[in-house]
N, C-alpha and C. Protein backbone atom coordinates (compact mmCIF):
# COMPACT_ATOMS: atom_id res chain seq x y z
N UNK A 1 0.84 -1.19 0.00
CA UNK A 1 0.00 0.00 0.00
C UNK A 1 0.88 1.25 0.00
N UNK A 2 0.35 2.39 -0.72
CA UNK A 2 1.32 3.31 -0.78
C UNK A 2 -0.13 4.36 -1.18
N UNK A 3 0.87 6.07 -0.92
CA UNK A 3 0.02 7.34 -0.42
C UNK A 3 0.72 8.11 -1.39
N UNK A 4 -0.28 8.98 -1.62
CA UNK A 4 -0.02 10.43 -2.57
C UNK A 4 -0.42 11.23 -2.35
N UNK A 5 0.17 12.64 -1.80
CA UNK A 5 -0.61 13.69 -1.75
C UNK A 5 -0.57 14.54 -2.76
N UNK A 6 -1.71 15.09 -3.46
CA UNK A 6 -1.74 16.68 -4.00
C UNK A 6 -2.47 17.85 -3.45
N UNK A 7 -2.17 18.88 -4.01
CA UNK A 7 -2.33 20.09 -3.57
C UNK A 7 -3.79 20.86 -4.66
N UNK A 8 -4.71 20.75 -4.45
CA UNK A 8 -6.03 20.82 -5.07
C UNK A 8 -6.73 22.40 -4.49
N UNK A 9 -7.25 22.51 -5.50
CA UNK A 9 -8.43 24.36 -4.86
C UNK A 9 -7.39 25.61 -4.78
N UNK A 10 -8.36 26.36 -4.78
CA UNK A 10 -8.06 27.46 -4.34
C UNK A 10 -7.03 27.74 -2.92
N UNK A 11 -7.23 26.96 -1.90
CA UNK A 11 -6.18 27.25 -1.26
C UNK A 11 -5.39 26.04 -0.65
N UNK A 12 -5.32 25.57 -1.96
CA UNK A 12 -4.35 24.51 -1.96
C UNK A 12 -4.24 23.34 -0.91
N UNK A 13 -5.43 22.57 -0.77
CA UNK A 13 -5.42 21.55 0.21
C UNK A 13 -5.28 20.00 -0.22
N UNK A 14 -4.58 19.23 0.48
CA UNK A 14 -4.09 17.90 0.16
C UNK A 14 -4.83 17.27 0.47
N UNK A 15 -5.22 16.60 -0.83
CA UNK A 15 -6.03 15.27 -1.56
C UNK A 15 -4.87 14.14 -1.25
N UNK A 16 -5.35 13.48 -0.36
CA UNK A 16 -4.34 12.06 -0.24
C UNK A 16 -5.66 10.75 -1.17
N UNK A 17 -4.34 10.27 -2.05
CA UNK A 17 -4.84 9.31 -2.81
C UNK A 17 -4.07 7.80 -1.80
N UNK A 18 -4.91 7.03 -1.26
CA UNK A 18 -4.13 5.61 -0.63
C UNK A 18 -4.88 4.32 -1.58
N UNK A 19 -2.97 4.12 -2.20
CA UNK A 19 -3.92 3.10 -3.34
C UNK A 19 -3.12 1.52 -2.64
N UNK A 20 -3.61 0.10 -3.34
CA UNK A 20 -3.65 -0.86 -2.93
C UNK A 20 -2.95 -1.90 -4.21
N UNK A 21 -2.33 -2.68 -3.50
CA UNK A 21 -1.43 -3.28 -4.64
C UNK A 21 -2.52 -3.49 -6.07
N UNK A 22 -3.24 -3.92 -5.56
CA UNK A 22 -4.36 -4.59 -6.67
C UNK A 22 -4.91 -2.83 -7.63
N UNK A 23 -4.60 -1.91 -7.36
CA UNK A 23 -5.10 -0.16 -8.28
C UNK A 23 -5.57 -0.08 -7.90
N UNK A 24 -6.78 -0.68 -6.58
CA UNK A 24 -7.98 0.04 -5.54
C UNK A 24 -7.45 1.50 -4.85
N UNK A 25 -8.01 2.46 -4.42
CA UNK A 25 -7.76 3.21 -4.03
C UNK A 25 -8.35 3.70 -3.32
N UNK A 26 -8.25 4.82 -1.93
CA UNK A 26 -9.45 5.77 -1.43
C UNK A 26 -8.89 6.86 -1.67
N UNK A 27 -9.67 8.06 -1.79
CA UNK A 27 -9.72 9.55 -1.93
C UNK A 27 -10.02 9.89 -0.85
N UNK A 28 -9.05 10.74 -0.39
CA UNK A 28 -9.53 12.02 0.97
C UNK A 28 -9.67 13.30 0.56
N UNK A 29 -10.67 13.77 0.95
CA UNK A 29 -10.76 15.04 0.73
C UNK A 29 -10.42 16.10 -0.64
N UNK A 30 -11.17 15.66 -1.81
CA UNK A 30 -11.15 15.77 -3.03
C UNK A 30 -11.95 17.31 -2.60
N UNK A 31 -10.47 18.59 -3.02
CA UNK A 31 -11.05 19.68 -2.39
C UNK A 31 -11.12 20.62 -3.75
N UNK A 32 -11.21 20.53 -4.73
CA UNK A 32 -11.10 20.75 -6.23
C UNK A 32 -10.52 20.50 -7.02
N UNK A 33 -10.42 21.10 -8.29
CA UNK A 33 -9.97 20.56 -9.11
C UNK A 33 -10.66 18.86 -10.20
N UNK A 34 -11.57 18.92 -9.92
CA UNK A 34 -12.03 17.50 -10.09
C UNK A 34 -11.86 16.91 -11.38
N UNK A 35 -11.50 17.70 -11.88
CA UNK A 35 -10.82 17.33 -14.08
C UNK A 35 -9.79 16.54 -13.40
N UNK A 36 -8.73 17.48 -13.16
CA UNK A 36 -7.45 17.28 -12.27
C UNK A 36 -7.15 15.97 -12.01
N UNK A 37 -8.07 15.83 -10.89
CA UNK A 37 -8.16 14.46 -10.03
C UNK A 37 -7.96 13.51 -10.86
N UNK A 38 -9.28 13.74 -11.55
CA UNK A 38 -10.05 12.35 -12.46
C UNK A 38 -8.79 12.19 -13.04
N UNK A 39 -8.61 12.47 -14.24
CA UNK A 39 -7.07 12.50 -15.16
C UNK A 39 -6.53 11.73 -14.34
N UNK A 40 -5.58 12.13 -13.37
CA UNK A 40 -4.58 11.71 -13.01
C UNK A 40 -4.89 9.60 -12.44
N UNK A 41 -6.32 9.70 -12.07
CA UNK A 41 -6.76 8.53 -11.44
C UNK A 41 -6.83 7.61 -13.00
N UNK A 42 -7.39 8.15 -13.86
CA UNK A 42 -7.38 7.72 -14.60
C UNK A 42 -6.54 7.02 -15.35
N UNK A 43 -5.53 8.01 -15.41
CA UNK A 43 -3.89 7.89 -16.36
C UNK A 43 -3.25 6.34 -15.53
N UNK A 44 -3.45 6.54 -14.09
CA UNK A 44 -2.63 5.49 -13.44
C UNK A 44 -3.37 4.68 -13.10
N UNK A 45 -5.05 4.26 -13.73
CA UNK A 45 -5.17 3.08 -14.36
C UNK A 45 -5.69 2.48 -13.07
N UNK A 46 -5.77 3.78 -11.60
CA UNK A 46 -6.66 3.42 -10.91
C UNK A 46 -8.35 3.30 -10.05
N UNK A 47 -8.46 2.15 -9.56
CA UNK A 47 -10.18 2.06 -9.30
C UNK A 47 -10.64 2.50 -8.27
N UNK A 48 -11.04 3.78 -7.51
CA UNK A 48 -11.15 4.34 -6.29
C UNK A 48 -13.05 3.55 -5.83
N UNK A 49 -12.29 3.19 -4.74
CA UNK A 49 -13.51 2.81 -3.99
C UNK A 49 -14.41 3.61 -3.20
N UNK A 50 -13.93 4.69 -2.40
CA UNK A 50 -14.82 5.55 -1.74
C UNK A 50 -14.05 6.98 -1.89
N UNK A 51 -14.80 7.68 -1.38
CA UNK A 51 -14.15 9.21 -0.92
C UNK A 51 -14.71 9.43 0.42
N UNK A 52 -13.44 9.42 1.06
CA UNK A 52 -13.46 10.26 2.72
C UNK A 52 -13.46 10.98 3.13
N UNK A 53 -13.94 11.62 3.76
CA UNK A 53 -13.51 13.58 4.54
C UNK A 53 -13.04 13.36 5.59
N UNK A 54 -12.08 14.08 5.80
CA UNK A 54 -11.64 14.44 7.24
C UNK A 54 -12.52 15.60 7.91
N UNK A 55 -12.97 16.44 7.11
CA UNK A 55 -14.12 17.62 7.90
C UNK A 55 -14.83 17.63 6.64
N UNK A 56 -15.74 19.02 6.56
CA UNK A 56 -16.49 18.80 5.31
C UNK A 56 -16.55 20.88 5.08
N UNK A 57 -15.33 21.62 5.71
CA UNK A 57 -14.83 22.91 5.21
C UNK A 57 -14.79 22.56 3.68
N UNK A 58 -15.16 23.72 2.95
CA UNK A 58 -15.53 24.01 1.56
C UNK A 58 -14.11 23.32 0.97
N UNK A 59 -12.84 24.16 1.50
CA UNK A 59 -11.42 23.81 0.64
C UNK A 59 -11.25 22.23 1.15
N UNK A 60 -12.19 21.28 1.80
CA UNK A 60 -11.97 20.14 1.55
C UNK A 60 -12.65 18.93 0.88
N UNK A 61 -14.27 20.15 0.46
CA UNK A 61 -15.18 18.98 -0.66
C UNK A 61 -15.52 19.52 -1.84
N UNK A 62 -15.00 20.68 -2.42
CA UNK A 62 -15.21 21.12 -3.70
C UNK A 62 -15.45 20.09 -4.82
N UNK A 63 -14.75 18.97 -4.81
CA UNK A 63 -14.76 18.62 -6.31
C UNK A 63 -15.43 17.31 -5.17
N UNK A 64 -16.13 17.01 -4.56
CA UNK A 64 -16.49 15.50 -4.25
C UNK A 64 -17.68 15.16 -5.06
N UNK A 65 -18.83 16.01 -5.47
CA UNK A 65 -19.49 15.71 -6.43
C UNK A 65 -18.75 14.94 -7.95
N UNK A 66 -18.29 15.75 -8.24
CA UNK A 66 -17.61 15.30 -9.70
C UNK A 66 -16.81 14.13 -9.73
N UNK A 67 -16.25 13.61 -8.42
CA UNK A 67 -15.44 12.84 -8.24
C UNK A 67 -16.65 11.63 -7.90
N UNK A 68 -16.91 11.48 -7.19
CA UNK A 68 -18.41 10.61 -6.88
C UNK A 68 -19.17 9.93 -7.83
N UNK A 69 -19.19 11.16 -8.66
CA UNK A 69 -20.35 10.86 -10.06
C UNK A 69 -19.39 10.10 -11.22
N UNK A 70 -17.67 10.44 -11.13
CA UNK A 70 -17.30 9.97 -12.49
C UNK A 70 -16.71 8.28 -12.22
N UNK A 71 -16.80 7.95 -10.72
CA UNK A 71 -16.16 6.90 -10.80
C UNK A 71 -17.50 5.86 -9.50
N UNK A 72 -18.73 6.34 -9.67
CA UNK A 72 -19.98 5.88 -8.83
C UNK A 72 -19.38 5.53 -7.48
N UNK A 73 -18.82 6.41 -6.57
CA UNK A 73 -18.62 5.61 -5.74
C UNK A 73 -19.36 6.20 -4.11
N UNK A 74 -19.10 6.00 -3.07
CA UNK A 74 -19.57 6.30 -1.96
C UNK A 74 -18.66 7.89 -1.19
N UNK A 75 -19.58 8.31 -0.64
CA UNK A 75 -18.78 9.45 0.21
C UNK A 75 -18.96 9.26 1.52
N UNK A 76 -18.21 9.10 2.74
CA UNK A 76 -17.93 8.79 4.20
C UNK A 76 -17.42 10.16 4.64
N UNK A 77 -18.49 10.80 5.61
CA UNK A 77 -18.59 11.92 6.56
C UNK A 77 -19.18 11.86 7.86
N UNK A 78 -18.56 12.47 9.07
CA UNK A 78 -19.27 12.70 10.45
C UNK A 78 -20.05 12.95 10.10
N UNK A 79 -21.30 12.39 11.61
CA UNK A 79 -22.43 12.65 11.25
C UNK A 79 -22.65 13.97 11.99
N UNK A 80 -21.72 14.29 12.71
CA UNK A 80 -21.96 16.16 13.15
C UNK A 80 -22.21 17.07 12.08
N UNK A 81 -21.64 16.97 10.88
CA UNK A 81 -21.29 17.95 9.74
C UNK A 81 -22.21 16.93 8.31
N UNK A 82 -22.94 16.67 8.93
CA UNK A 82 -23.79 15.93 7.91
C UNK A 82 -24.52 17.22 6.88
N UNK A 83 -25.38 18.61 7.54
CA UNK A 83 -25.67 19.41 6.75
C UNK A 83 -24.89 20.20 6.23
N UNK A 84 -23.38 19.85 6.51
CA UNK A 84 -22.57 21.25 6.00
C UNK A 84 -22.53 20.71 4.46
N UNK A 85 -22.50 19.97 4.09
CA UNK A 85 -21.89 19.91 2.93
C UNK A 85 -22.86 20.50 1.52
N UNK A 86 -24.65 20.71 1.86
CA UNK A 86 -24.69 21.33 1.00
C UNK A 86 -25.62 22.66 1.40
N UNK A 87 -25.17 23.64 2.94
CA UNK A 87 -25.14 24.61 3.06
C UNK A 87 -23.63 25.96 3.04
N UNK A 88 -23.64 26.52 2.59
CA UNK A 88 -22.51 27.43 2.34
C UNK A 88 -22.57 27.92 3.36
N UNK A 89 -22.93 28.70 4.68
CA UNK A 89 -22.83 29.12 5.47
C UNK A 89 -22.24 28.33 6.34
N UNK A 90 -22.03 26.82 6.53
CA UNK A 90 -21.54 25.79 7.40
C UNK A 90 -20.39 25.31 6.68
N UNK A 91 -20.75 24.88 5.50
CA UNK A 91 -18.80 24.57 4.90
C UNK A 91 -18.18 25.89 4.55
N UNK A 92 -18.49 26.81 5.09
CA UNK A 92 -17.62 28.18 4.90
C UNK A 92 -17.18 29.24 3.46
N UNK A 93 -18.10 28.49 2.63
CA UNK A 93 -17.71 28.88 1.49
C UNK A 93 -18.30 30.40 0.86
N UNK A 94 -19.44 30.51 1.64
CA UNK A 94 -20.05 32.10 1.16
C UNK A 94 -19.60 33.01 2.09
N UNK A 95 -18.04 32.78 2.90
CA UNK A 95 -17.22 33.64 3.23
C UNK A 95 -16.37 34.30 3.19
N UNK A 96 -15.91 33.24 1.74
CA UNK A 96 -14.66 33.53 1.02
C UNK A 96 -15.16 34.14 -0.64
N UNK A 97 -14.20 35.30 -0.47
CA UNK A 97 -15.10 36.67 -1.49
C UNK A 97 -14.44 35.72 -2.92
N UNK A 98 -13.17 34.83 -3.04
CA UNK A 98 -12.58 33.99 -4.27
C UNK A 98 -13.22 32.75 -4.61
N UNK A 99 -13.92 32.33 -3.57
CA UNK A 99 -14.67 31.08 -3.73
C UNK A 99 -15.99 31.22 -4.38
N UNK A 100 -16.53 30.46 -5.47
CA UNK A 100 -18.04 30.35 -5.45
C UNK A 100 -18.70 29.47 -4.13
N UNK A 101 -20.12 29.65 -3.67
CA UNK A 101 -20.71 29.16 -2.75
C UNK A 101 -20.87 27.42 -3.10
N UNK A 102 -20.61 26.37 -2.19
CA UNK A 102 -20.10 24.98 -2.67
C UNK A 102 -21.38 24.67 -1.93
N UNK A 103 -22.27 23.59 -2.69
CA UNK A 103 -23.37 23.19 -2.48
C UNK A 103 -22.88 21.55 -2.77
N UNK A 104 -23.09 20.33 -1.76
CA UNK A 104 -22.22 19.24 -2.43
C UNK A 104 -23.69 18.03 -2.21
N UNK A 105 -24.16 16.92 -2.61
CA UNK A 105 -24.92 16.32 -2.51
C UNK A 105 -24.68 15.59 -0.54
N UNK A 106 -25.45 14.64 -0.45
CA UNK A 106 -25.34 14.40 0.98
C UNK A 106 -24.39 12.95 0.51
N UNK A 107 -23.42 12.89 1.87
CA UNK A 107 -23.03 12.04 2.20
C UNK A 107 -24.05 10.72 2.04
N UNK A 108 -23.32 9.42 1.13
CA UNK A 108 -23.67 8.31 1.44
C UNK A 108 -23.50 7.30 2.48
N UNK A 109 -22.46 7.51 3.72
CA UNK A 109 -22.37 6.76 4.51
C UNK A 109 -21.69 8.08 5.80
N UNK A 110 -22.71 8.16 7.21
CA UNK A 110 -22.46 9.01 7.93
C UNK A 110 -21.57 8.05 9.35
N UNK A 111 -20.66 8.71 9.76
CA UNK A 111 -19.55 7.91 10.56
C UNK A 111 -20.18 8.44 11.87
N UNK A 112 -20.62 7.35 12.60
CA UNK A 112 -21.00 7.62 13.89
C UNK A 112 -20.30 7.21 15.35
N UNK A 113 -19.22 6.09 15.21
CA UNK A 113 -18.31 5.90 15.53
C UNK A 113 -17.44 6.01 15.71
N UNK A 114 -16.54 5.56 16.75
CA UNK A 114 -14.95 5.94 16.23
C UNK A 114 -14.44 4.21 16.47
N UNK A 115 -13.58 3.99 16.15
CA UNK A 115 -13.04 2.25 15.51
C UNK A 115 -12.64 1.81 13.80
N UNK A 116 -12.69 0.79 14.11
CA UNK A 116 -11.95 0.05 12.93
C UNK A 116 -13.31 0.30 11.59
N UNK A 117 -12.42 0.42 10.39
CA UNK A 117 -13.44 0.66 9.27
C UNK A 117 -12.60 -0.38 8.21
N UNK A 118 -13.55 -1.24 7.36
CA UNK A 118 -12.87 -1.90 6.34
C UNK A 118 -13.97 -1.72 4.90
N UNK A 119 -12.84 -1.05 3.80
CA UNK A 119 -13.40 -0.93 3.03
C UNK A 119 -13.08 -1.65 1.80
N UNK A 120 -13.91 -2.80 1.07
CA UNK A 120 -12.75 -3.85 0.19
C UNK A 120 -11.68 -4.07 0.68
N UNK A 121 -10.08 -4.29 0.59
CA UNK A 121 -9.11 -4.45 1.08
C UNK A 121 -8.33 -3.77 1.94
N UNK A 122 -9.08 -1.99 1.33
CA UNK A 122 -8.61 -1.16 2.95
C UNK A 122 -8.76 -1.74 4.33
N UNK A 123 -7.89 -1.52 5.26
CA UNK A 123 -8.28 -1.55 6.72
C UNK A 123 -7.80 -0.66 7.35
N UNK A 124 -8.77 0.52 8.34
CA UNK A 124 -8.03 1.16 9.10
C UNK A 124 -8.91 1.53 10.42
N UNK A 125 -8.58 3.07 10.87
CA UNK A 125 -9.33 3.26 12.26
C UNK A 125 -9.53 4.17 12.28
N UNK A 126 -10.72 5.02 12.26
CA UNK A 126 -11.13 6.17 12.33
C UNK A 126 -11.02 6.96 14.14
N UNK A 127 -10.51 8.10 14.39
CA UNK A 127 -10.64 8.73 14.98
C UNK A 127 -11.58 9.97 15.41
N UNK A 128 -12.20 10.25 15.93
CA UNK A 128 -13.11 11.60 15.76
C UNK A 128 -12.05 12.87 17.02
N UNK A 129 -12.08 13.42 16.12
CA UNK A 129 -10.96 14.21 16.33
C UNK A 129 -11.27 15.99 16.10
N UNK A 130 -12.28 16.24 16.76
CA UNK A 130 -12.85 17.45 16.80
C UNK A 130 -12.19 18.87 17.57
N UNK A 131 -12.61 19.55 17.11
CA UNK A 131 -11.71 21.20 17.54
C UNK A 131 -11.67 22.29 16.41
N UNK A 132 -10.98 21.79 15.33
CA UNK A 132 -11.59 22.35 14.19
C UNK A 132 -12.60 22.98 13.86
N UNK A 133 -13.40 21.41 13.19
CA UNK A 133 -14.69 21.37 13.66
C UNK A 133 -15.35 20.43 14.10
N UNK A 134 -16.36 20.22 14.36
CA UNK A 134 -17.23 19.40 15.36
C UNK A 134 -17.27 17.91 14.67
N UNK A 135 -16.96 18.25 13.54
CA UNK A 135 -16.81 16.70 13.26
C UNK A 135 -15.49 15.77 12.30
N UNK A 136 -14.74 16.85 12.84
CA UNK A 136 -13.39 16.44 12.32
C UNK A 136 -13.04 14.51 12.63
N UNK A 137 -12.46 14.20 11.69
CA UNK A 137 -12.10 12.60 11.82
C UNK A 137 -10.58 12.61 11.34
N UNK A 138 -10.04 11.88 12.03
CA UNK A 138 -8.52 11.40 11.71
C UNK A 138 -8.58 10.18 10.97
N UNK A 139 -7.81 9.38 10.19
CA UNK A 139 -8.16 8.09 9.71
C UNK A 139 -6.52 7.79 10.08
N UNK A 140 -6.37 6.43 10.72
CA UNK A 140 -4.98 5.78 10.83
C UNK A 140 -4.83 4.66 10.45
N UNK A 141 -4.10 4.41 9.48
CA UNK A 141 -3.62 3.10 9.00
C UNK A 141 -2.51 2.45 9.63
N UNK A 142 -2.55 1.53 11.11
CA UNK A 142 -1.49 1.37 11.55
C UNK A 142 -0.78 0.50 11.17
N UNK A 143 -0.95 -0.46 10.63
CA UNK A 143 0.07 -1.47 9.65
C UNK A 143 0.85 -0.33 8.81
N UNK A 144 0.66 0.34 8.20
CA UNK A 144 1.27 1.28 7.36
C UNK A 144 2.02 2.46 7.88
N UNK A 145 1.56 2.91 8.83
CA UNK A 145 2.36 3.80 9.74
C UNK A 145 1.93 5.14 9.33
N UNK A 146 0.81 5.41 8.94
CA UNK A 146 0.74 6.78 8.86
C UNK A 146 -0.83 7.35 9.43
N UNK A 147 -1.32 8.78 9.51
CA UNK A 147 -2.99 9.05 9.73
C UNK A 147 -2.75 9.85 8.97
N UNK A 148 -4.27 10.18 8.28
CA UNK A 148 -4.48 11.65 7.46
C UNK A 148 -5.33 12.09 8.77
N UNK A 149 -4.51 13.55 9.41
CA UNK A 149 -5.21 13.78 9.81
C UNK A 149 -6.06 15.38 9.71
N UNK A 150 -6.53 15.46 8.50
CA UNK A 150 -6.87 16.63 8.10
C UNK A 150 -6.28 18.09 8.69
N UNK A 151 -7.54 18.53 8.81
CA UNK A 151 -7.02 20.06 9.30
C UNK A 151 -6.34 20.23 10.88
N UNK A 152 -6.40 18.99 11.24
CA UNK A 152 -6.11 18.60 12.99
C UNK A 152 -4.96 19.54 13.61
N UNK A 153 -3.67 19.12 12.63
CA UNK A 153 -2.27 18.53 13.33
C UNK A 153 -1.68 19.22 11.91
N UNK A 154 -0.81 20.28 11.93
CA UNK A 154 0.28 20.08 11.04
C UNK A 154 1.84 20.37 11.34
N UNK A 155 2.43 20.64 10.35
CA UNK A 155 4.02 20.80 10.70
C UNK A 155 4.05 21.68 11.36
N UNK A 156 4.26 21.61 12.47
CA UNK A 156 4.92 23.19 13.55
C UNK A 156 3.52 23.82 13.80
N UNK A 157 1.99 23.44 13.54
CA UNK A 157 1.36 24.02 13.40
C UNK A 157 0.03 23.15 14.29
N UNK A 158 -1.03 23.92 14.84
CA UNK A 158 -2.74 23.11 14.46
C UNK A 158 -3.39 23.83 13.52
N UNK A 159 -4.89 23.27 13.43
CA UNK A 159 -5.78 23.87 12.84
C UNK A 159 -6.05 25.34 13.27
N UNK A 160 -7.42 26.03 12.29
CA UNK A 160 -7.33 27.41 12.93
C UNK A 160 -9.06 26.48 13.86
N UNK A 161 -9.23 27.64 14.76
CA UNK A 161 -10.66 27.61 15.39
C UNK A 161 -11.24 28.33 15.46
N UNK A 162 -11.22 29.79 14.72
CA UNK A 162 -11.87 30.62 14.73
C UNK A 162 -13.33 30.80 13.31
N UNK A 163 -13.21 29.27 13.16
CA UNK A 163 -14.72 28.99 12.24
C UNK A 163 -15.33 28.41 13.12
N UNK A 164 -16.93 28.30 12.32
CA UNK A 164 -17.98 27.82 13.30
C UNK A 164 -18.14 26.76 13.83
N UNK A 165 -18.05 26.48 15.18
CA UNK A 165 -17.86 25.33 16.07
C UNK A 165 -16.23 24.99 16.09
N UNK A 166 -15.47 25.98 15.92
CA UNK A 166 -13.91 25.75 16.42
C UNK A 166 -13.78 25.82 17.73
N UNK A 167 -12.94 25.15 18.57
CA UNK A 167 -12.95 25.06 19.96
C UNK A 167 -11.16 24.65 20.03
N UNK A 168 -10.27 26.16 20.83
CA UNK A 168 -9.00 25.16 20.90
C UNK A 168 -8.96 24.76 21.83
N UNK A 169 -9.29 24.98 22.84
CA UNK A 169 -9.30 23.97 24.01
C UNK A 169 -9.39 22.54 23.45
N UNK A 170 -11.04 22.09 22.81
CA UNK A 170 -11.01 20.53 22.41
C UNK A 170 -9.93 20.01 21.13
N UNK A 171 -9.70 21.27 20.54
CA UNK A 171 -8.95 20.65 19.60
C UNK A 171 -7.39 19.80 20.27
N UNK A 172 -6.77 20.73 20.81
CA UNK A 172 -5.33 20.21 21.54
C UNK A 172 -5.66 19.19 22.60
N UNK A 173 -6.64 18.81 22.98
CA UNK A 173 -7.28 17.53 23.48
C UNK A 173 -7.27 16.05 22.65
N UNK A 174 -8.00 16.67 21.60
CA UNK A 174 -8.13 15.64 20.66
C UNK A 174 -6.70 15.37 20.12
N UNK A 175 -6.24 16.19 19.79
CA UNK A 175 -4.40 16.05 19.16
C UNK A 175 -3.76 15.44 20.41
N UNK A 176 -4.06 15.31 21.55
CA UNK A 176 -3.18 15.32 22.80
C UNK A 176 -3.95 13.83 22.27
N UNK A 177 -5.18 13.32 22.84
CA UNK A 177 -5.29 12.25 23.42
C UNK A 177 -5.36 11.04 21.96
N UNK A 178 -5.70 11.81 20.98
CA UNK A 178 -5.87 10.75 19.76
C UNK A 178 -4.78 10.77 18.92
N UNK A 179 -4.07 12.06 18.83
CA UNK A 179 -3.05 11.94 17.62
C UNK A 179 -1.37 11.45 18.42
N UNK A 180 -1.12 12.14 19.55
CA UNK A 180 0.17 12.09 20.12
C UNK A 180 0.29 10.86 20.97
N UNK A 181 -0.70 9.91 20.66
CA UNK A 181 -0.78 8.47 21.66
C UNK A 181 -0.37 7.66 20.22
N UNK A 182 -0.68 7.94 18.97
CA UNK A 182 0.13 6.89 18.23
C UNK A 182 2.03 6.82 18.31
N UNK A 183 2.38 5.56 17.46
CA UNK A 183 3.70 5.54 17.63
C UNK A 183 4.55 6.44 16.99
N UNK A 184 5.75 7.10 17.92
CA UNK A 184 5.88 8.26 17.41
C UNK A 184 7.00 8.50 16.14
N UNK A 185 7.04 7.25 15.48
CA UNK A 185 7.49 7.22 14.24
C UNK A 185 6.14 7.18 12.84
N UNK A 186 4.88 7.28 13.48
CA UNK A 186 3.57 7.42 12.62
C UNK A 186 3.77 8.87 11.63
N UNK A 187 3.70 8.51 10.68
CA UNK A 187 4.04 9.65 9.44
C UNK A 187 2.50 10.62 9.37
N UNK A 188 2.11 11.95 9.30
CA UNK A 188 1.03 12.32 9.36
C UNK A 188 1.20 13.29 8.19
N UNK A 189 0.17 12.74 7.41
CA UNK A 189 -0.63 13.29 6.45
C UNK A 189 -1.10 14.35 6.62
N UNK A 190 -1.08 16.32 6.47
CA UNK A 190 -1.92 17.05 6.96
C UNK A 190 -3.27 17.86 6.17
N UNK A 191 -3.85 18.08 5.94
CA UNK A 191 -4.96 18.77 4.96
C UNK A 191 -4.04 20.12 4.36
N UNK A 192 -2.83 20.39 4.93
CA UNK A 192 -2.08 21.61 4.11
C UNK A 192 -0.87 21.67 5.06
N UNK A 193 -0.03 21.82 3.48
CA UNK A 193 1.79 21.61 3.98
C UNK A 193 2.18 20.14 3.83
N UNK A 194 3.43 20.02 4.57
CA UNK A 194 4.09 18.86 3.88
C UNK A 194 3.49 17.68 4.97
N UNK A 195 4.30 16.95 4.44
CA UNK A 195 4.15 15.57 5.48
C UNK A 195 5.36 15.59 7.02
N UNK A 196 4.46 15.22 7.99
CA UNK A 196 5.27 15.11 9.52
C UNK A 196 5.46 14.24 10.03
N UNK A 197 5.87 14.10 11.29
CA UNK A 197 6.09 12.87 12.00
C UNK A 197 5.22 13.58 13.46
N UNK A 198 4.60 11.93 14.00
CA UNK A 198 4.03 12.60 15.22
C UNK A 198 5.62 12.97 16.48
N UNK A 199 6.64 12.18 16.13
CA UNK A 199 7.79 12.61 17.17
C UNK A 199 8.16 14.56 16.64
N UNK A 200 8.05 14.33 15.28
CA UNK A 200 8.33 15.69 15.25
C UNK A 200 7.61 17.17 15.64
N UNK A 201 6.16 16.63 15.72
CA UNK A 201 5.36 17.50 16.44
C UNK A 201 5.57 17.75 17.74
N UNK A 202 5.78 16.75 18.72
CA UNK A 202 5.99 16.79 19.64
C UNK A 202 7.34 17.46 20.00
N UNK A 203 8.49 17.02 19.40
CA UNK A 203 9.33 17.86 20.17
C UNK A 203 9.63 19.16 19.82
N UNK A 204 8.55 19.91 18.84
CA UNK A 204 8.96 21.20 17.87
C UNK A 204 7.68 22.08 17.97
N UNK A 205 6.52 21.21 18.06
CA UNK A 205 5.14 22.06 17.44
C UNK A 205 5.12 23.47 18.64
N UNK A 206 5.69 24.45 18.26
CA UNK A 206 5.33 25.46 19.47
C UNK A 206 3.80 25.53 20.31
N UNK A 207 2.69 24.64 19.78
CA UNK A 207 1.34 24.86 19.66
C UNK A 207 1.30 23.52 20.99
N UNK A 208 2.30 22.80 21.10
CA UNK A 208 2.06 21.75 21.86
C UNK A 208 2.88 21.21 22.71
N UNK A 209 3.29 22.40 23.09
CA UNK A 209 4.78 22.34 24.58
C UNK A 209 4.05 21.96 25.43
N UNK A 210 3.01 22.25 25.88
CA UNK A 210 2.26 21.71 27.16
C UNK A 210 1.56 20.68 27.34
N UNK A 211 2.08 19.56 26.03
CA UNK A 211 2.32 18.42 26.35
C UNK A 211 3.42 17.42 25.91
């Protein structure tokens, strides 16, 4: 199994592609660009099984319609943020004066849990990992050693919380108790910027000396 990130939308947020020896694949957070996407899935001849969100903020479901429709497949979202995706005032998009307002169909499968998820040959573990926003999810593949964990956790950095239902108090909770308890050679995927290590957060993230 092996991971790809690109840099998709307007403000440039990472689409992790996790594909499977056999060309299966999942999509995270297909945040535009959806020509883009397709092409590239296409060219390399692979078969995406679902599309995941880590939250359902505008710069992270722009193109999930188009992506959905060209390859029939399922979309997996908290069920906190179940109406954001096709009100603009909740995925944030009729706030941003560069964005058009993102209206996206509803989620086909709402995550009410947190535990193990298997999808065809995927296997992994969903986290709910809120602060962000209310229904932020981490996904960890621990055989593989890595989480996408969206807008959570990044290099030297967290999420922002000053959108609706941001909370930093719960957020550095959730990063404390769900993200910094994996092993700290776990590679993390972030919704923007490069790729980290959870050891490297820890001994650097200025955002998380106080733990």
């Amino acid at each position: 199994m092996k991971w790809q990130q690109l840099s998709l939308g307007s403000i440039q947020t990472n689409c992790t592609i996790v594909e499977n020896s056999d060309k299966s694949c999942l999509i995270f957070d297909p945040g535009g660009e959806g020509k883009k996407l397709i092409h590239l899935l296409n060219q390399r001849k692979l078969k995406p099984s679902a599309i995941l969100l880590t939250h359902a903020h505008f710069d992270h479901i722009g193109a999930v319609d188009e992506v959905r429709q060209a390859f029939n497949i399922p979309v997996y979202l908290h069920k906190q943020e179940e109406k954001w995706l096709g009100d603009p005032t909740l995925n944030g998009s009729q706030f941003f004066i560069q964005v058009e307002s993102i209206k996206v169909a509803p989620a086909d499968h709402l995550i009410k849990d947190e535990g193990p998820l298997k999808i065809g040959n995927f296997e992994f573990v969903i986290f709910h990992t809120p602060g962000h926003s209310p229904g932020s999810v981490s996904y960890f593949f621990e055989k593989e050693g890595f989480v996408i964990s969206g807008d959570a956790l990044f290099q030297g950095s967290i999420g922002r919380t000053d959108l609706p239902g941001g909370n930093q108090a719960q957020l550095l909770k959730s990063i404390h108790d769900k993200l910094l308890s994996l092993p700290e050679d776990t590679y993390v995927l972030s919704g923007h910027g490069p790729v980290t290590t959870i050891i490297e957060e820890m001994d650097s993230n200025p955002f998380l000396n106080g733990f």
